[in-house]
Protein backbone atom coordinates (compact mmCIF):
# COMPACT_ATOMS: atom_id res chain seq x y z
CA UNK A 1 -6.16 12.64 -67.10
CA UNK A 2 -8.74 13.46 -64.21
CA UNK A 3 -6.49 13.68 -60.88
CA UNK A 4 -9.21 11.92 -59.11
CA UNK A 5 -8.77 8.70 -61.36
CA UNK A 6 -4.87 8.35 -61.29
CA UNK A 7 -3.61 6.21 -58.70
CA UNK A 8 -2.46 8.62 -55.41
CA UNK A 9 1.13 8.85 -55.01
CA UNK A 10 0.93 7.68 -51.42
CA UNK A 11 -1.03 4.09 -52.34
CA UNK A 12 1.89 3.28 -54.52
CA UNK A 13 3.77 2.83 -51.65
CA UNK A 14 2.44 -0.30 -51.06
CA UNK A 15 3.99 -2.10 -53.71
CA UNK A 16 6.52 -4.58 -52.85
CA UNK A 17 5.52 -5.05 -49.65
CA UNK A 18 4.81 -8.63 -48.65
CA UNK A 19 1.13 -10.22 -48.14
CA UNK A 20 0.75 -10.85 -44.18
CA UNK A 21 -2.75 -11.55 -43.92
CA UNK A 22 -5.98 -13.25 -45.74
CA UNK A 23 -9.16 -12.21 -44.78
CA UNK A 24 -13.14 -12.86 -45.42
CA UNK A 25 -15.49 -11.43 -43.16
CA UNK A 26 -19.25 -10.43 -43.39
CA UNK A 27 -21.47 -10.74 -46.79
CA UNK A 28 -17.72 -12.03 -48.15
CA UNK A 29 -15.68 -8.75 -47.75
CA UNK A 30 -12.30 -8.90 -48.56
CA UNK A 31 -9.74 -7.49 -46.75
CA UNK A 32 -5.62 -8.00 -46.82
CA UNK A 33 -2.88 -7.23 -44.94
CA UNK A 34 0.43 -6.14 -46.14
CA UNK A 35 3.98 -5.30 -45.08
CA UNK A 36 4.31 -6.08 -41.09
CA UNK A 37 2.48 -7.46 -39.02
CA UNK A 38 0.41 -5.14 -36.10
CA UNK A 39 -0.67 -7.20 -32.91
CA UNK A 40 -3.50 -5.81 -31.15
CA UNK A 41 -5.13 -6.95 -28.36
CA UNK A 42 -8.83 -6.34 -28.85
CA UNK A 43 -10.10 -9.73 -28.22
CA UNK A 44 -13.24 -8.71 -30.24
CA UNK A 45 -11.23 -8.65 -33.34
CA UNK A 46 -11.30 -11.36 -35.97
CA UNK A 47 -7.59 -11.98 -36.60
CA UNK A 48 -4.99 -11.27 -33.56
CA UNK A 49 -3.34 -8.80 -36.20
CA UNK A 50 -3.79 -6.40 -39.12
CA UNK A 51 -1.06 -5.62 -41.72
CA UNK A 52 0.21 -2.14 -41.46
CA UNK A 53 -0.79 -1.92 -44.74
CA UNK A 54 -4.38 -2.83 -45.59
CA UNK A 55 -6.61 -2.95 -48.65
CA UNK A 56 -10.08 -4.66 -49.08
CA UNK A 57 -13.81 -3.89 -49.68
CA UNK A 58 -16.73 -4.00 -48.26
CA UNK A 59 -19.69 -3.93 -50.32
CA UNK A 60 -18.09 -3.99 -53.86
CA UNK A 61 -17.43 -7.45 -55.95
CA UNK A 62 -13.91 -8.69 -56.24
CA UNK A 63 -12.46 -11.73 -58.63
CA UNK A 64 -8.77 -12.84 -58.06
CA UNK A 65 -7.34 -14.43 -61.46
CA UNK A 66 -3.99 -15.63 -62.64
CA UNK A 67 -2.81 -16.47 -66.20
CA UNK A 68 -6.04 -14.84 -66.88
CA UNK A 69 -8.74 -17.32 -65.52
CA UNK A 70 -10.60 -16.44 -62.69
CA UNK A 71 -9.54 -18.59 -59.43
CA UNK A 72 -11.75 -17.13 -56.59
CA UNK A 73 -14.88 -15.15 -57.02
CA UNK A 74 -16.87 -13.08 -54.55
CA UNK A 75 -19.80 -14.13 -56.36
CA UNK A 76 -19.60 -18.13 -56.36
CA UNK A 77 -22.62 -19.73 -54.20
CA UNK A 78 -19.85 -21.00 -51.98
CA UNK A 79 -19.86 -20.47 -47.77
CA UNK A 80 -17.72 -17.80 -46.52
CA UNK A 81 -15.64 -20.68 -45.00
CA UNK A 82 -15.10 -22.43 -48.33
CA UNK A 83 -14.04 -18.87 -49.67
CA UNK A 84 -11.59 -18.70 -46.73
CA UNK A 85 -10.03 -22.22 -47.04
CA UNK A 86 -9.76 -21.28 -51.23
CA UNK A 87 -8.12 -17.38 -50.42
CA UNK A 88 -5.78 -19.28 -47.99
CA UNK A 89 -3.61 -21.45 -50.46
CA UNK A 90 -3.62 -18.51 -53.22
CA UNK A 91 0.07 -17.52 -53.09
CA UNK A 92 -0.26 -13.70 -52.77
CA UNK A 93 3.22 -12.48 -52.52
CA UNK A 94 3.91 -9.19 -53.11
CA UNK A 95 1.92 -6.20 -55.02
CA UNK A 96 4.17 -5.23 -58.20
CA UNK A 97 1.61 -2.88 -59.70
CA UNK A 98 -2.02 -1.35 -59.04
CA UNK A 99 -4.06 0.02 -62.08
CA UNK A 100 -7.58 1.19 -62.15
CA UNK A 101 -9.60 0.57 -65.42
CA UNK A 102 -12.02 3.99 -66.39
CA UNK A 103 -14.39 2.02 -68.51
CA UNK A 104 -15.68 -0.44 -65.95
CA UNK A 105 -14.06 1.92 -62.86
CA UNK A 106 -12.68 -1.21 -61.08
CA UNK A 107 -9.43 -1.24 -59.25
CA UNK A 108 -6.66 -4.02 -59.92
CA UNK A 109 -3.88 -4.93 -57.68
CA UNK A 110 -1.34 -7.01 -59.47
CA UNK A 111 0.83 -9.62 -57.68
CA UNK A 112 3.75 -11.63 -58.54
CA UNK A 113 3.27 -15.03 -60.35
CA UNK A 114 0.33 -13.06 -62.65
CA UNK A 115 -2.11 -12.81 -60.16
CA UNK A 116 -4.53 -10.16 -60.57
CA UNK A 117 -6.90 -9.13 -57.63
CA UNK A 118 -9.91 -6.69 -59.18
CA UNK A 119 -12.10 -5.23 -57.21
CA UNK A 120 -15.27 -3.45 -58.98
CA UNK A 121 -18.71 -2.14 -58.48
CA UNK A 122 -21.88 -3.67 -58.24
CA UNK A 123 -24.83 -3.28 -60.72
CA UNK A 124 -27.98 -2.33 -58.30
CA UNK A 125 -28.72 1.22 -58.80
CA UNK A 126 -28.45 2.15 -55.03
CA UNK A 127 -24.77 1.22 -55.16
CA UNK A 128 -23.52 3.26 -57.57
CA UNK A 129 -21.29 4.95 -55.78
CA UNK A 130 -20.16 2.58 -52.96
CA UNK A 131 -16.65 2.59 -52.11
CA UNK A 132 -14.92 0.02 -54.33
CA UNK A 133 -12.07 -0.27 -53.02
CA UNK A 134 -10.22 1.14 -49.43
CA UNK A 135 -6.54 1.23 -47.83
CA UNK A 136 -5.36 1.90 -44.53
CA UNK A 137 -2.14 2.86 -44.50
CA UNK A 138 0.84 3.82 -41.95
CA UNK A 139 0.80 7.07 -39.92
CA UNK A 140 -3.49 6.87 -39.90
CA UNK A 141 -3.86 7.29 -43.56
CA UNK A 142 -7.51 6.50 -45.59
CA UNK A 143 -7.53 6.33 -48.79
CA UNK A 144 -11.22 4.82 -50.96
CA UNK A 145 -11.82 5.02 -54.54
CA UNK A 146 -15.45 5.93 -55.39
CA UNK A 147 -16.55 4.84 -59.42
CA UNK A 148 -18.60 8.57 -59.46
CA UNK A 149 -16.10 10.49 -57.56
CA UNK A 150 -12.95 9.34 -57.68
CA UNK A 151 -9.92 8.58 -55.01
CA UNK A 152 -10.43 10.09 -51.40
CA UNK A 153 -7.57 10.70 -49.14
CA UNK A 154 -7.94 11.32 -45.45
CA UNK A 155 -6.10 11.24 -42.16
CA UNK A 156 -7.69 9.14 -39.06
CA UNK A 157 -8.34 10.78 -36.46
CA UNK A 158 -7.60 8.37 -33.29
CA UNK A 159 -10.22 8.63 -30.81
CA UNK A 160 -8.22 7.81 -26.93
């Protein structure tokens, strides 16, 4: 198997850790927090914290289903605030297992109680190779998965 398409070591760590946060913000980007809970005090910020563990998207589409039906969509016609108040009862526990699907190059996070979160890429031809789906993890770590490229791994470099 292509390294670049098998889930990095250092994103596994992530399973088992316990949903903290449920967030929609611009053009219905996803974004969720995991493990503890980091307070900030940037007033501009949306929520007053992040999880130290983080995983969304920006620009890709994302489903979450469970028993196999799709519950919440990116792409219903609903407001972002409708969205919100829908993500906000969906019990999203803990991660047990993350796979990524070559065929269709999505990502899937899979949570207790068979609740699958997928995120995958769009179909305009200037998006091919958005970023599908991103983590921030502990000690400044990046890590994206691109559908033409692969998984990225970085470290953050903290501008003070």
């Amino acid at each position: 198997m292509n390294k670049q398409l098998e889930i990095p070591a250092i994103l596994q760590e992530i399973i088992g850790k316990k949903c903290c946060r449920k967030y929609l913000g611009e053009w219905n980007s996803l974004h969720l927090g995991f493990g503890e809970k980091i307070y900030h005090s940037n007033e501009r910020l949306c929520t007053p914290f992040y999880g130290e563990w983080e995983i969304g998207t920006y620009f890709a589409n994302w489903e979450i289903m469970q028993d196999g039906n799709i519950i919440l969509d990116k792409k219903l016609k609903n407001t972002s605030m409708e969205l919100q108040q829908q993500l906000d009862v969906i019990n999203l526990c803990c991660i047990t297992k993350i796979e990524l699907c070559h065929t269709n190059t999505s990502v899937s996070f899979i949570f207790d109680h068979d609740i699958v979160l997928r995120f995958y890429e769009r179909n305009e031809l200037e998006m091919q190779d958005i970023i599908i789906a991103h983590a921030f993890l502990p000690n400044e770590r990046y890590v994206e998965f691109h559908p033409l490229s692969g998984w990225k791994i970085e470290k953050l470099i903290k501008n003070n």
